[in-house]
Every structure is written in C-alpha cells, then in structure tokens.
C-alpha atoms as a PDB file:
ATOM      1  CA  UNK A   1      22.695 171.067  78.344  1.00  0.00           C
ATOM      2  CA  UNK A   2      23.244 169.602  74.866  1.00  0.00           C
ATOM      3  CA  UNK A   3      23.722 166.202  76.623  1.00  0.00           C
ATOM      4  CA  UNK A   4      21.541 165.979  79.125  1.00  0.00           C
ATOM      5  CA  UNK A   5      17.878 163.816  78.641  1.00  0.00           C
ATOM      6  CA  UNK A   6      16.372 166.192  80.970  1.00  0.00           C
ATOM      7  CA  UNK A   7      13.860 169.281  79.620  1.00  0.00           C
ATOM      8  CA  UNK A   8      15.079 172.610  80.345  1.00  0.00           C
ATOM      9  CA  UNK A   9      12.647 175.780  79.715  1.00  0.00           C
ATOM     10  CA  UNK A  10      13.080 179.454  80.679  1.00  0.00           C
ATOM     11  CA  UNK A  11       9.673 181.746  81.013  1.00  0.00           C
ATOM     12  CA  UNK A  12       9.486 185.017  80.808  1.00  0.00           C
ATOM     13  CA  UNK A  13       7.128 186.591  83.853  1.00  0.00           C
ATOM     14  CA  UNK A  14       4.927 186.721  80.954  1.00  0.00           C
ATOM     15  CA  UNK A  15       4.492 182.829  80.191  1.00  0.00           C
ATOM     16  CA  UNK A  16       6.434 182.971  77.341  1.00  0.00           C
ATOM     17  CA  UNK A  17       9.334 180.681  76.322  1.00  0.00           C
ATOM     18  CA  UNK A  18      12.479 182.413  76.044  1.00  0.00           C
ATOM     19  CA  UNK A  19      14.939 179.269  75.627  1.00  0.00           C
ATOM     20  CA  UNK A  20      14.909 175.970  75.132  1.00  0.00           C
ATOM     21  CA  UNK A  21      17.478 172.829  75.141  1.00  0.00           C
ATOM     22  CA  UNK A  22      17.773 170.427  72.755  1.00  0.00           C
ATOM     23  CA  UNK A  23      16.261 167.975  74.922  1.00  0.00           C
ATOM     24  CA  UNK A  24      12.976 169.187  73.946  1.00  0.00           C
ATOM     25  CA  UNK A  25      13.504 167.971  70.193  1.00  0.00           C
ATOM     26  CA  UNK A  26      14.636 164.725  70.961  1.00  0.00           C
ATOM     27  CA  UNK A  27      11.696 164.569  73.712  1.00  0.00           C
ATOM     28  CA  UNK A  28       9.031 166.178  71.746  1.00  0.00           C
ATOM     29  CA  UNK A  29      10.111 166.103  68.357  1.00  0.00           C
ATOM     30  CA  UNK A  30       9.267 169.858  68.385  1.00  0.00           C
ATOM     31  CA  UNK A  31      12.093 172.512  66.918  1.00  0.00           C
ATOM     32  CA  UNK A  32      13.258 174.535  69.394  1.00  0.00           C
ATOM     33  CA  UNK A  33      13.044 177.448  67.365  1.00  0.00           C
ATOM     34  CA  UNK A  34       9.434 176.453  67.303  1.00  0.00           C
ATOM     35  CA  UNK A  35       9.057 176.251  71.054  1.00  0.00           C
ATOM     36  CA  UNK A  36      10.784 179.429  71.923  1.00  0.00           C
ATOM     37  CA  UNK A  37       8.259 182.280  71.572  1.00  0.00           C
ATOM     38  CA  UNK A  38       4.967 180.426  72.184  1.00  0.00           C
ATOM     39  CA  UNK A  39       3.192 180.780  75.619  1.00  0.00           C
ATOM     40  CA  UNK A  40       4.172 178.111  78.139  1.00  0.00           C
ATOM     41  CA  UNK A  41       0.828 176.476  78.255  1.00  0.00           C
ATOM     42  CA  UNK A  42       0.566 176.201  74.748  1.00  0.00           C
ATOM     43  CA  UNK A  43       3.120 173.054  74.850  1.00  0.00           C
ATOM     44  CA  UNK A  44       0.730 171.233  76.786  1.00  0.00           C
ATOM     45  CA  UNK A  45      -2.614 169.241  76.101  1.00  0.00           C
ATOM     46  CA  UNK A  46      -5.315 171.498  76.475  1.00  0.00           C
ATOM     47  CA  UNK A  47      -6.612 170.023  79.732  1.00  0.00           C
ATOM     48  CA  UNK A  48      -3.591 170.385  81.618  1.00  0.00           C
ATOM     49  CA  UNK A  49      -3.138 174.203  80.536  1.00  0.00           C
ATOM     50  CA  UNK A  50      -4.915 175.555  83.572  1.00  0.00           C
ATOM     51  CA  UNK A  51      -2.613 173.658  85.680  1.00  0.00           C
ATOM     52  CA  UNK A  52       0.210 175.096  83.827  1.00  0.00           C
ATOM     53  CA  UNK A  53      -0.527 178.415  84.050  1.00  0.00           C
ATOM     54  CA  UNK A  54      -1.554 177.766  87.537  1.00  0.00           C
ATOM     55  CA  UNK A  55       2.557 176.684  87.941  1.00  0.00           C
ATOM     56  CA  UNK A  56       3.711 179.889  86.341  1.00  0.00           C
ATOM     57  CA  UNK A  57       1.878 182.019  88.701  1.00  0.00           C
ATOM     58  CA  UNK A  58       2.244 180.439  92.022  1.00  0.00           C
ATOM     59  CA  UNK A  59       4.083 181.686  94.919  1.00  0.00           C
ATOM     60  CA  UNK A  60       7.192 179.694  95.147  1.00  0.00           C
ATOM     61  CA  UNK A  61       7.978 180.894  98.319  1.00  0.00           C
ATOM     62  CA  UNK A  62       4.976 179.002  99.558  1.00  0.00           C
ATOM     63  CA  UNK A  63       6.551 176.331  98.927  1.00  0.00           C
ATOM     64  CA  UNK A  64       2.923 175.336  96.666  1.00  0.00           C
ATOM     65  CA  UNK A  65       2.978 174.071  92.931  1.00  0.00           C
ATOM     66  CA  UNK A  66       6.807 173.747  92.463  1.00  0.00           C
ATOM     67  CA  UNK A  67       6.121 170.398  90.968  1.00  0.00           C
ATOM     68  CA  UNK A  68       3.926 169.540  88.452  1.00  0.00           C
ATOM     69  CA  UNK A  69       3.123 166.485  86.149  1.00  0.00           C
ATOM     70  CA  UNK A  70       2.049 167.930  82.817  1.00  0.00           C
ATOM     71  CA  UNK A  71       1.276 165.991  79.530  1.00  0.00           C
ATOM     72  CA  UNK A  72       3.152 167.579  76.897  1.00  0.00           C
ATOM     73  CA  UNK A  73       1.915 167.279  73.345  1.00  0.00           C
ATOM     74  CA  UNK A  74       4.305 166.060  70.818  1.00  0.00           C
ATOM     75  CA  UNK A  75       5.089 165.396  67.229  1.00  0.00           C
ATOM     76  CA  UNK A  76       2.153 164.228  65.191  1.00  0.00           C
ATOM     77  CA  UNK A  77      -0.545 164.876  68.360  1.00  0.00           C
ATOM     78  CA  UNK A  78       1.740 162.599  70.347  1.00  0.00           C
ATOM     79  CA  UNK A  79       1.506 163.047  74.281  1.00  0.00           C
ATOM     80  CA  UNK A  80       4.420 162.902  76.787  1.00  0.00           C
ATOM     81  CA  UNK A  81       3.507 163.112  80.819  1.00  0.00           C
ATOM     82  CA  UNK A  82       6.727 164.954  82.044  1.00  0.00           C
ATOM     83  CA  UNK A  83       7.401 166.319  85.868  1.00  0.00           C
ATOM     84  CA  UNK A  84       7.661 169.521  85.427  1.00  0.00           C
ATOM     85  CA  UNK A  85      10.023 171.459  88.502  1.00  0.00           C
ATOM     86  CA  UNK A  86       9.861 175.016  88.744  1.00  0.00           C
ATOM     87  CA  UNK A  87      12.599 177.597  90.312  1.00  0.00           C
ATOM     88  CA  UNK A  88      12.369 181.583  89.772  1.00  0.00           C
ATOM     89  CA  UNK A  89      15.109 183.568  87.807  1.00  0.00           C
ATOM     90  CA  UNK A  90      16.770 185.728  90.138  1.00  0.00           C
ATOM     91  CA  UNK A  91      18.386 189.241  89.354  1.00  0.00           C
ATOM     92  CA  UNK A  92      19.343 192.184  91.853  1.00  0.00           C
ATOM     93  CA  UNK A  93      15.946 194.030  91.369  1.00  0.00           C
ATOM     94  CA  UNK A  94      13.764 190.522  92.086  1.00  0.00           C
ATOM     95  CA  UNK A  95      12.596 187.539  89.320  1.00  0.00           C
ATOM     96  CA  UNK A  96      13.477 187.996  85.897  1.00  0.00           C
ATOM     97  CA  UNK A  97      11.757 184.751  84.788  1.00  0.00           C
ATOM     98  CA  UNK A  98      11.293 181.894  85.417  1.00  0.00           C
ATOM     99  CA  UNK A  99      12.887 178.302  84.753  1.00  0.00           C
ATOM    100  CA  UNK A 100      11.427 174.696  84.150  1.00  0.00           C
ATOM    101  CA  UNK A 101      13.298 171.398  84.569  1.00  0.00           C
ATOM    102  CA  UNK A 102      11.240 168.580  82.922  1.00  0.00           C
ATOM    103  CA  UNK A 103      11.376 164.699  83.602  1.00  0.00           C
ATOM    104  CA  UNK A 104       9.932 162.353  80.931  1.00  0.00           C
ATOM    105  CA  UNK A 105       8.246 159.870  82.753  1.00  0.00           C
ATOM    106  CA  UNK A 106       5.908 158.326  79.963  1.00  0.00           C
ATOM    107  CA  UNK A 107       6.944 155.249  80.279  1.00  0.00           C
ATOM    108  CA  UNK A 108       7.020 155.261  84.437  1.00  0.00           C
ATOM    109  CA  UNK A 109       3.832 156.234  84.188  1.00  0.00           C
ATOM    110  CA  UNK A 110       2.712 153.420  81.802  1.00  0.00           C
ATOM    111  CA  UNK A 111       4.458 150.859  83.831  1.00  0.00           C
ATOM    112  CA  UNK A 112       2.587 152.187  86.937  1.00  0.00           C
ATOM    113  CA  UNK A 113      -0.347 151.571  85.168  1.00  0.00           C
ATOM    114  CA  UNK A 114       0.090 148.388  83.638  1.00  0.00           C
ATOM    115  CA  UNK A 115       1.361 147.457  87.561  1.00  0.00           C
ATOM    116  CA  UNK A 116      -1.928 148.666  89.219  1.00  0.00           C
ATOM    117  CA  UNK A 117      -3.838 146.692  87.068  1.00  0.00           C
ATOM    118  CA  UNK A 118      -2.152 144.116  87.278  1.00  0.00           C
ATOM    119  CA  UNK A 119      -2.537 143.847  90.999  1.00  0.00           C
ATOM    120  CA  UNK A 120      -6.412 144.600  90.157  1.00  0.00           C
ATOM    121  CA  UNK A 121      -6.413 141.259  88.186  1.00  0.00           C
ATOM    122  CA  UNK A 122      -4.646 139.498  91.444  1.00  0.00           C
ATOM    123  CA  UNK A 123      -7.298 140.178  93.348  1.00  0.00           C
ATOM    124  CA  UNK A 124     -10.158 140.218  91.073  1.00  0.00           C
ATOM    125  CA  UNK A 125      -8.841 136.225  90.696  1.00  0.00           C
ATOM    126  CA  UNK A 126      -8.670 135.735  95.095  1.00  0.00           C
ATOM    127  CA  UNK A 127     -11.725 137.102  95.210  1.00  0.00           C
ATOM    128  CA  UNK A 128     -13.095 134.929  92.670  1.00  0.00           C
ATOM    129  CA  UNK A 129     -12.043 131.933  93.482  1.00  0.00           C
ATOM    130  CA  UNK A 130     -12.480 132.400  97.114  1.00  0.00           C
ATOM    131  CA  UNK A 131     -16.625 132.755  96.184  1.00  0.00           C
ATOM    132  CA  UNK A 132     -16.641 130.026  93.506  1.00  0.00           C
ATOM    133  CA  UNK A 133     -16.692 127.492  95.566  1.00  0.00           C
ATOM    134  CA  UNK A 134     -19.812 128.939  97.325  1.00  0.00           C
ATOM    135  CA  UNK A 135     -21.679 129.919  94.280  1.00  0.00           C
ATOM    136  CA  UNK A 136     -21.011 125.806  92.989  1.00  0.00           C
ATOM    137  CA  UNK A 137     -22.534 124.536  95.999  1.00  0.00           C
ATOM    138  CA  UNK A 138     -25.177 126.959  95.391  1.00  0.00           C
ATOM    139  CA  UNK A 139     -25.817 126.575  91.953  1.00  0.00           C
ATOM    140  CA  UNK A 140     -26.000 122.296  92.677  1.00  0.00           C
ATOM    141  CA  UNK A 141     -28.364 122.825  94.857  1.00  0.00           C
ATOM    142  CA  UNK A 142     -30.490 125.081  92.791  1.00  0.00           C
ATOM    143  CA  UNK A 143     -29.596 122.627  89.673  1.00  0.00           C
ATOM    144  CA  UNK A 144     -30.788 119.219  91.624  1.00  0.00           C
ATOM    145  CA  UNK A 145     -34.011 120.621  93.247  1.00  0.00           C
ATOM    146  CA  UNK A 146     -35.235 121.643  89.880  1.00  0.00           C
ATOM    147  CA  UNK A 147     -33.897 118.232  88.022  1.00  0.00           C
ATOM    148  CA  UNK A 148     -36.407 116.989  90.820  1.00  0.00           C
ATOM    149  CA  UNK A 149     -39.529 119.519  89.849  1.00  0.00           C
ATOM    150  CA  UNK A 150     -39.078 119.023  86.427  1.00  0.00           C
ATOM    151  CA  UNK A 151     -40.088 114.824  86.776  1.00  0.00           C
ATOM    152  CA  UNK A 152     -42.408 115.604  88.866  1.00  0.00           C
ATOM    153  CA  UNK A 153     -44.183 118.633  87.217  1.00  0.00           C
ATOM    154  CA  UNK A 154     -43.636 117.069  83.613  1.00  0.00           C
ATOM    155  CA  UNK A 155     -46.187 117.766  80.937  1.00  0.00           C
ATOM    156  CA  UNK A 156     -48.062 120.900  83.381  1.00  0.00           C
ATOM    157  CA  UNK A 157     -48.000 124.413  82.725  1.00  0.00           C
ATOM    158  CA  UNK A 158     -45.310 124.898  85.429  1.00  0.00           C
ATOM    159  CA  UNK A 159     -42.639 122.667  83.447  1.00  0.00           C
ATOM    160  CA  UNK A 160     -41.382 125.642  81.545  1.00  0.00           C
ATOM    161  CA  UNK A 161     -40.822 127.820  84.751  1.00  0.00           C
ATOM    162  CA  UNK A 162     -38.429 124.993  86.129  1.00  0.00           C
ATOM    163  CA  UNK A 163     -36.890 124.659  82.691  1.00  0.00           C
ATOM    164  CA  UNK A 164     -36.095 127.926  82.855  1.00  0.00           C
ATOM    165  CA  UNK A 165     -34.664 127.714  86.136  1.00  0.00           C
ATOM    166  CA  UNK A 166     -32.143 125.032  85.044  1.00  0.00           C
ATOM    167  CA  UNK A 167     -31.180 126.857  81.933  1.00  0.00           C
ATOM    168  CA  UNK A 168     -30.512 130.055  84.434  1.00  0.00           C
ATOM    169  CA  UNK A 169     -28.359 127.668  86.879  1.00  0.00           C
ATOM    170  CA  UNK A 170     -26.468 126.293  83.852  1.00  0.00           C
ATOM    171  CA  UNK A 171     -25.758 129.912  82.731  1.00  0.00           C
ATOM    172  CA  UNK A 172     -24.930 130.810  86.139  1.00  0.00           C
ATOM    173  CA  UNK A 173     -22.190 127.713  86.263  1.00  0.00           C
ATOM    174  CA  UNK A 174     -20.962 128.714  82.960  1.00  0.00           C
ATOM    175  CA  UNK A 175     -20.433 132.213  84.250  1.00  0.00           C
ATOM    176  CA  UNK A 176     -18.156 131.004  87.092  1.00  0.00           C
ATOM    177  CA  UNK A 177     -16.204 129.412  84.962  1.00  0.00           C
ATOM    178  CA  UNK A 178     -15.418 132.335  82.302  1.00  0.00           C
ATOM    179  CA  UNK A 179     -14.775 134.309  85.470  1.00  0.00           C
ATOM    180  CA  UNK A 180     -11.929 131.927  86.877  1.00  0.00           C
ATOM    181  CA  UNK A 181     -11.014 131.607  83.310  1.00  0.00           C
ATOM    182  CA  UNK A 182     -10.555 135.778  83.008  1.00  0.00           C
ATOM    183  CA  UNK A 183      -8.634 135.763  86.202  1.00  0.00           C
ATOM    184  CA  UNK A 184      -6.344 133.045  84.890  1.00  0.00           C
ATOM    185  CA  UNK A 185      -6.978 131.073  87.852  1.00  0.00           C
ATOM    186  CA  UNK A 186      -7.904 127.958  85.619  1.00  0.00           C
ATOM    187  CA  UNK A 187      -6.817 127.417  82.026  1.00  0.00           C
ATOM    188  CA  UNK A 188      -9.866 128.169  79.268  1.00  0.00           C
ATOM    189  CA  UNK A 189     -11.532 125.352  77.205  1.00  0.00           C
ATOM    190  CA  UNK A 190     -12.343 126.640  73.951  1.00  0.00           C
ATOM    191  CA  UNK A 191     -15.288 124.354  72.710  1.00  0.00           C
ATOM    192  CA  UNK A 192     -17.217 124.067  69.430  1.00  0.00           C
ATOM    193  CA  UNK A 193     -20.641 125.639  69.960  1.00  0.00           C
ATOM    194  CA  UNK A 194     -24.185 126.434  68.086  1.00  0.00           C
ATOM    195  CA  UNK A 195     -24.124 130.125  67.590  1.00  0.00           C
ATOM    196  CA  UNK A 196     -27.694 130.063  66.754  1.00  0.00           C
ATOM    197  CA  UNK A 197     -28.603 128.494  70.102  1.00  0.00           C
ATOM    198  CA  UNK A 198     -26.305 130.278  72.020  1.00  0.00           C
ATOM    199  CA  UNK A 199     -27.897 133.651  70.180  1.00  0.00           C
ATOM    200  CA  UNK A 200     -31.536 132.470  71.217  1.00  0.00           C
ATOM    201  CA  UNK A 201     -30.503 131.694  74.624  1.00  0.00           C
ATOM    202  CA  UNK A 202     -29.051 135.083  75.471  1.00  0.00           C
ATOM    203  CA  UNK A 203     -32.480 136.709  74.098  1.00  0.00           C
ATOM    204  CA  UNK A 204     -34.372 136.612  77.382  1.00  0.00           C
ATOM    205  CA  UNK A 205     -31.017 138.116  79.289  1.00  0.00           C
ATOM    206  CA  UNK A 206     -30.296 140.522  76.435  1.00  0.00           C
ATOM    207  CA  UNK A 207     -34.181 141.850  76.106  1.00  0.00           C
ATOM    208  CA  UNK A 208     -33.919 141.943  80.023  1.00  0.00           C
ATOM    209  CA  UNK A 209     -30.681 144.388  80.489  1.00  0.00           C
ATOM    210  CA  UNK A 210     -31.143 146.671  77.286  1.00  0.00           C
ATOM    211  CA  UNK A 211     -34.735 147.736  78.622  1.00  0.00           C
ATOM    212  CA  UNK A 212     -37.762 148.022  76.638  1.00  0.00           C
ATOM    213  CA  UNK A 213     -36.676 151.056  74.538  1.00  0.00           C
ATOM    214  CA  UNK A 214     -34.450 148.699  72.429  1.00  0.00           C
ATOM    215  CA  UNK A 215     -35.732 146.037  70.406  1.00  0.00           C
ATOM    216  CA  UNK A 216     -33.882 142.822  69.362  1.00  0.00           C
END
C-alpha cells in the first residue's frame, strides 16, 4: 500500500474517512492525517458530492453505483477526476464500512478530450471543404451578375444596393477561405490590411447581429 499509485480509502457507515494510503498525498497533495476524519464527500468538488454520497449509500448488492468517476479537489484548488470503485467491509455481524479504490485518470481523461476534438476538427474540415466548392460557384455567380448591374445601373439610386451586394459576396468568399484555413485544409495567408476599413466594413454586420439595444 505504500507503493502502490492507486487511492485506497476506508468509510465508516457514517461517510467518514477512517484510513488513508499514502497514495492520496502524492495524488492529492493532501496529508493523510488531514484526510482521515473528514466526511467522504468533502474530498470532492462540490458538484460531484451528491454523487458521492449517492456511492456511499447504494446497495452494492444491486450491483448499482459500484463505480464512480469523481473529481477530487487537490492542493491549491487543484482538481483530479479519479474512478472511484467501491466494495463493503465485511465482519460476522454484516458491513463494518466501507472501502474505496481510486484510479487517477486526469490525464486519460484530458487525452480523451483533446482526441474528441480533434476528430471534431476532422470533420468540421470534410465538411467544409466538401461545401466550398459549392458556395465558390455560388458566390461567382452572385459576384459576376452584380459586376454586370453595377455598369449598367451606374450613377442611379440602385448602384449602392448592388455595391453592397458585391461587398457581401466578397465577404462571403473571404469567409470560405478563413474556414478552410481554421480546418487546416489550406495553409493561411497572413496579409497587410487597413484596420480602419476593415472596422467600417464590419459596421453594417456588427450593428446587424448585436441588435438594436447596443450601440457601436
């Protein structure tokens, strides 16, 4: 028990910690004489203490809540996720206590993370550049028709409205682009650019999306 990386706990019926191995210092940084005598569900964050009391006082012959993945809070507000296993204390008149076997799987659980998203970003990038295409053809179309209206309708009161509309479909290109970009699918092209102009450009958008309760 002095070796092992594992946690080991015993409960009293009560929820109390009775003992504690000196896995839980070199886990949690904790003493153990300052583990043993607190309540069980003290050792964890706050949100995860109903499920830890819920642990203590399930039927384990149900087979129900023998398993648990609890975050433990550490040294300095630090938080560990361990898998908490539970088996009862047995004596000749029934349970005595109970004991806790504790797996730190911080890390697992950051590398499942870092793995889902990760796969996220995969197929945020198929999806993207499966519709680029599309949205290009779309976006030339839109682009040329309005290159078209804009000779034509030169120096009338609709020439602004068609402006607009090619300032939207060169927004809209641009957009692709920073998505493919985000998705890694195509390398970025960092380019010098008039923050002013860029700023006054956005307005319309920005005024648009924040609503009429903000001003800018």
């Amino acid at each position: 028990l002095r070796t092992v990386s594992d946690l080991f706990l015993s409960v009293s019926d009560g929820g109390v910690v009775t003992w504690a191995s000196e896995s839980c210092t070199r886990v949690l940084g904790i003493p153990t004489e300052s583990i043993i005598g607190r309540p069980f569900e003290s050792l964890v964050h706050t949100l995860d203490a109903p499920a830890a009391r819920a642990m203590l006082a399930a039927d384990t012959e149900s087979g129900l809540s023998s398993r648990r993945e609890l975050r433990f809070v550490a040294r300095q507000g630090g938080l560990r996720t361990i898998e908490v296993f539970r088996e009862d204390r047995l004596g000749p008149r029934g349970r005595t206590g109970i004991e806790l076997r504790g797996r730190d799987i911080t890390e697992l659980k950051l590398v499942e993370q870092q793995t889902r998203r990760a796969a996220q970003m995969e197929m945020l990038g198929r999806i993207t550049s499966g519709i680029a295409p599309d949205f290009n053809n779309i976006v030339t179309t839109i682009q040329g028709h309005a290159a078209v209206l804009a000779h034509e309708l030169r120096g009338t009161p609709q020439w602004s409205g068609i402006q607009q509309i090619q300032v939207a479909g060169d927004r809209l290109s641009a957009l692709i682009h920073q998505l493919l970009a985000y998705t890694r699918m195509q390398p970025l092209n960092p380019v010098t650019v008039d923050l002013q102009a860029t700023l006054r450009g956005m307005l319309p958008a920005v005024r648009t999306t924040l609503g009429e309760s903000i001003n800018v």
